[in-house]
Structures are given as C-alpha cells and as structure tokens.
C-alpha atoms as a PDB file:
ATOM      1  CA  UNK A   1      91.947  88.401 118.399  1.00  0.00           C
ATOM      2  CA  UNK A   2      94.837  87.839 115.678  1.00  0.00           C
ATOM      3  CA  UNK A   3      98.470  89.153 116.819  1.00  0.00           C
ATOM      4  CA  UNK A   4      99.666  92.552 115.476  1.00  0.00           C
ATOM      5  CA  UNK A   5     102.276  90.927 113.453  1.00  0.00           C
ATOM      6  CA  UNK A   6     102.745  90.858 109.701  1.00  0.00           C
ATOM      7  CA  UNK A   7     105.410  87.958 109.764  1.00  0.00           C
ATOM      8  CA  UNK A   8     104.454  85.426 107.786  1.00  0.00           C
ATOM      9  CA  UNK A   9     106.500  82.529 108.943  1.00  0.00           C
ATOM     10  CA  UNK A  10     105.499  83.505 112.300  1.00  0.00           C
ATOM     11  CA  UNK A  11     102.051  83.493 111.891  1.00  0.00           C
ATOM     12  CA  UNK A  12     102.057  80.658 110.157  1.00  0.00           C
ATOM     13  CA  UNK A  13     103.328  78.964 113.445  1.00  0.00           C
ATOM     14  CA  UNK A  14     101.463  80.496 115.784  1.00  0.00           C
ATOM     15  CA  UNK A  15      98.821  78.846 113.625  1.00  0.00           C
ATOM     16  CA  UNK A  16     100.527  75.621 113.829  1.00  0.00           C
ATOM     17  CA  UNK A  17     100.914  75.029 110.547  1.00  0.00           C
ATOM     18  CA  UNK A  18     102.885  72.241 109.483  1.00  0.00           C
ATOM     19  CA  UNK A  19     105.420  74.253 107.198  1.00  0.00           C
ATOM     20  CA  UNK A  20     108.090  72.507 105.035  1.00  0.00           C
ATOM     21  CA  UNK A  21     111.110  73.954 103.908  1.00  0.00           C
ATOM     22  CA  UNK A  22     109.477  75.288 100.826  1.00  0.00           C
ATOM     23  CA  UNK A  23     106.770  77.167 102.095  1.00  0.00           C
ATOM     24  CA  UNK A  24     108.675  78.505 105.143  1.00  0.00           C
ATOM     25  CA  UNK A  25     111.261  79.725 102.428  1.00  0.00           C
ATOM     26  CA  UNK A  26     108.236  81.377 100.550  1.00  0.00           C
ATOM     27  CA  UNK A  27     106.084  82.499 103.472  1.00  0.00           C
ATOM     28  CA  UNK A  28     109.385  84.419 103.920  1.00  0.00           C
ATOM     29  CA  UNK A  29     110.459  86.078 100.685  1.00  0.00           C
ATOM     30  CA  UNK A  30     106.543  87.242 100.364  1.00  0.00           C
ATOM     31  CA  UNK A  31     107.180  88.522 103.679  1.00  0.00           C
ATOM     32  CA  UNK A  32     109.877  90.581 102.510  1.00  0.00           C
ATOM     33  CA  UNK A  33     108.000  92.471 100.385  1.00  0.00           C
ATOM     34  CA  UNK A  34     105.187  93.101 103.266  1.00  0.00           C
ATOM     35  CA  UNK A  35     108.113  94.700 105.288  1.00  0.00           C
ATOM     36  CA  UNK A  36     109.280  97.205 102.234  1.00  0.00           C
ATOM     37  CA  UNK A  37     105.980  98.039 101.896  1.00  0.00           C
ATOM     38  CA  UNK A  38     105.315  99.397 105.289  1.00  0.00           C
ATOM     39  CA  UNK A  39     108.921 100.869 105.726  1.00  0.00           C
ATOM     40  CA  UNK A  40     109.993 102.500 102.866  1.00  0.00           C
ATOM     41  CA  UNK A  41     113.053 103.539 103.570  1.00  0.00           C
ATOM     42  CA  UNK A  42     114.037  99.493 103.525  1.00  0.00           C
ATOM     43  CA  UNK A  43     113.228  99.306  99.747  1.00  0.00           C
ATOM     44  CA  UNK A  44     115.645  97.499  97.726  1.00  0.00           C
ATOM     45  CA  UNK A  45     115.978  97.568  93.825  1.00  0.00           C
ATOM     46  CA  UNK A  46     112.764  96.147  92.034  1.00  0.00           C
ATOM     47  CA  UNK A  47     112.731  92.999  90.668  1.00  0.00           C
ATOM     48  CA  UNK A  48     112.793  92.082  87.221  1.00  0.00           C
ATOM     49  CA  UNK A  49     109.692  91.168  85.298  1.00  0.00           C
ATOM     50  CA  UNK A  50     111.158  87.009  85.286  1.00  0.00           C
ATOM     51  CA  UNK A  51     111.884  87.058  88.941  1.00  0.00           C
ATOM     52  CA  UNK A  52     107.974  88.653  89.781  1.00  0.00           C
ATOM     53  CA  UNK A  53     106.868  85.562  87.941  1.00  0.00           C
ATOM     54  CA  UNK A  54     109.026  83.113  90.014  1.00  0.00           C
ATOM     55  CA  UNK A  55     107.632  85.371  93.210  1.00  0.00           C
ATOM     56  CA  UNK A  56     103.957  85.040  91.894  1.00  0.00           C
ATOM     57  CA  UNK A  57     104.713  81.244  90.860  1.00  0.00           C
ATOM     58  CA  UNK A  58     105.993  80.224  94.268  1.00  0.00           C
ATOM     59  CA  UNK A  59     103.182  82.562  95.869  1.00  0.00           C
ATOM     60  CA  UNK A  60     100.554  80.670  93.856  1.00  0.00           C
ATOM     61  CA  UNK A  61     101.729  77.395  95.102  1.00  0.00           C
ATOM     62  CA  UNK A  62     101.689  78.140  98.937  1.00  0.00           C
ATOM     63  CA  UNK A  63      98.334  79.562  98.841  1.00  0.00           C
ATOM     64  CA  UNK A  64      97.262  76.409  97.157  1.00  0.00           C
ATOM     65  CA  UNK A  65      98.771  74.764 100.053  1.00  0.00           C
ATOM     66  CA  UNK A  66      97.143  76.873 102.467  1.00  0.00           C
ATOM     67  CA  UNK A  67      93.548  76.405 101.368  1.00  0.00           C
ATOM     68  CA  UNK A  68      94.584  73.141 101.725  1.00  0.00           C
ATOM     69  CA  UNK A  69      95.330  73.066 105.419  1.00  0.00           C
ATOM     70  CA  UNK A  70      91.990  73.869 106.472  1.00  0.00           C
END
C-alpha cells in the first residue's frame, strides 16, 4: 500500500530513486503546485505564460527520466 503523502521528493526516495540535483529541484517545484492545489489558502500569484513553459519543460524532462528508471 503506497504512503498517504503527496511529496514528491519524498516519494521519490522512499522509492529509492537515484535523484540528481535536477530532478530533486523539479520533483520539488511540481510539488509546489500539488500543495496549492489542495490548500488554497497557500496560493501564490500565477505564473506567467513563459515560466508555465519552463514548469512544463522541466516537468517533461523528469518524467522522461522516470519512465526511464523502471
């Protein structure tokens, strides 16, 4: 049964993943975005329409990563 955790970085090493700084740093900001959208009330301004690109970008190239990893 999977923990009852959305952290990212921490379920990536619970998984013992072998995270670099890169994806740790992305596994992270993604997770950000996981926390505002289960607590509202920690929203912060949105993003602009370059920075969702650099988000999605990054996001892309962890996944790849992932998929990778198993």
């Amino acid at each position: 049964m999977p923990p009852h955790i959305h952290n990212l970085p921490r379920l990536a090493e619970i998984a013992n993943l072998p995270l670099d700084v890169k994806n740790r740093k992305v596994l992270a900001e993604i997770n950000e975005f996981n926390i505002e959208g289960r607590y509202s009330d920690l929203l912060r301004p949105p993003v602009s329409l370059q920075e969702a690109r650099g988000y999605l970008r990054r996001a892309k190239g962890t996944f790849e990563w992932l998929k990778s990893q198993f």
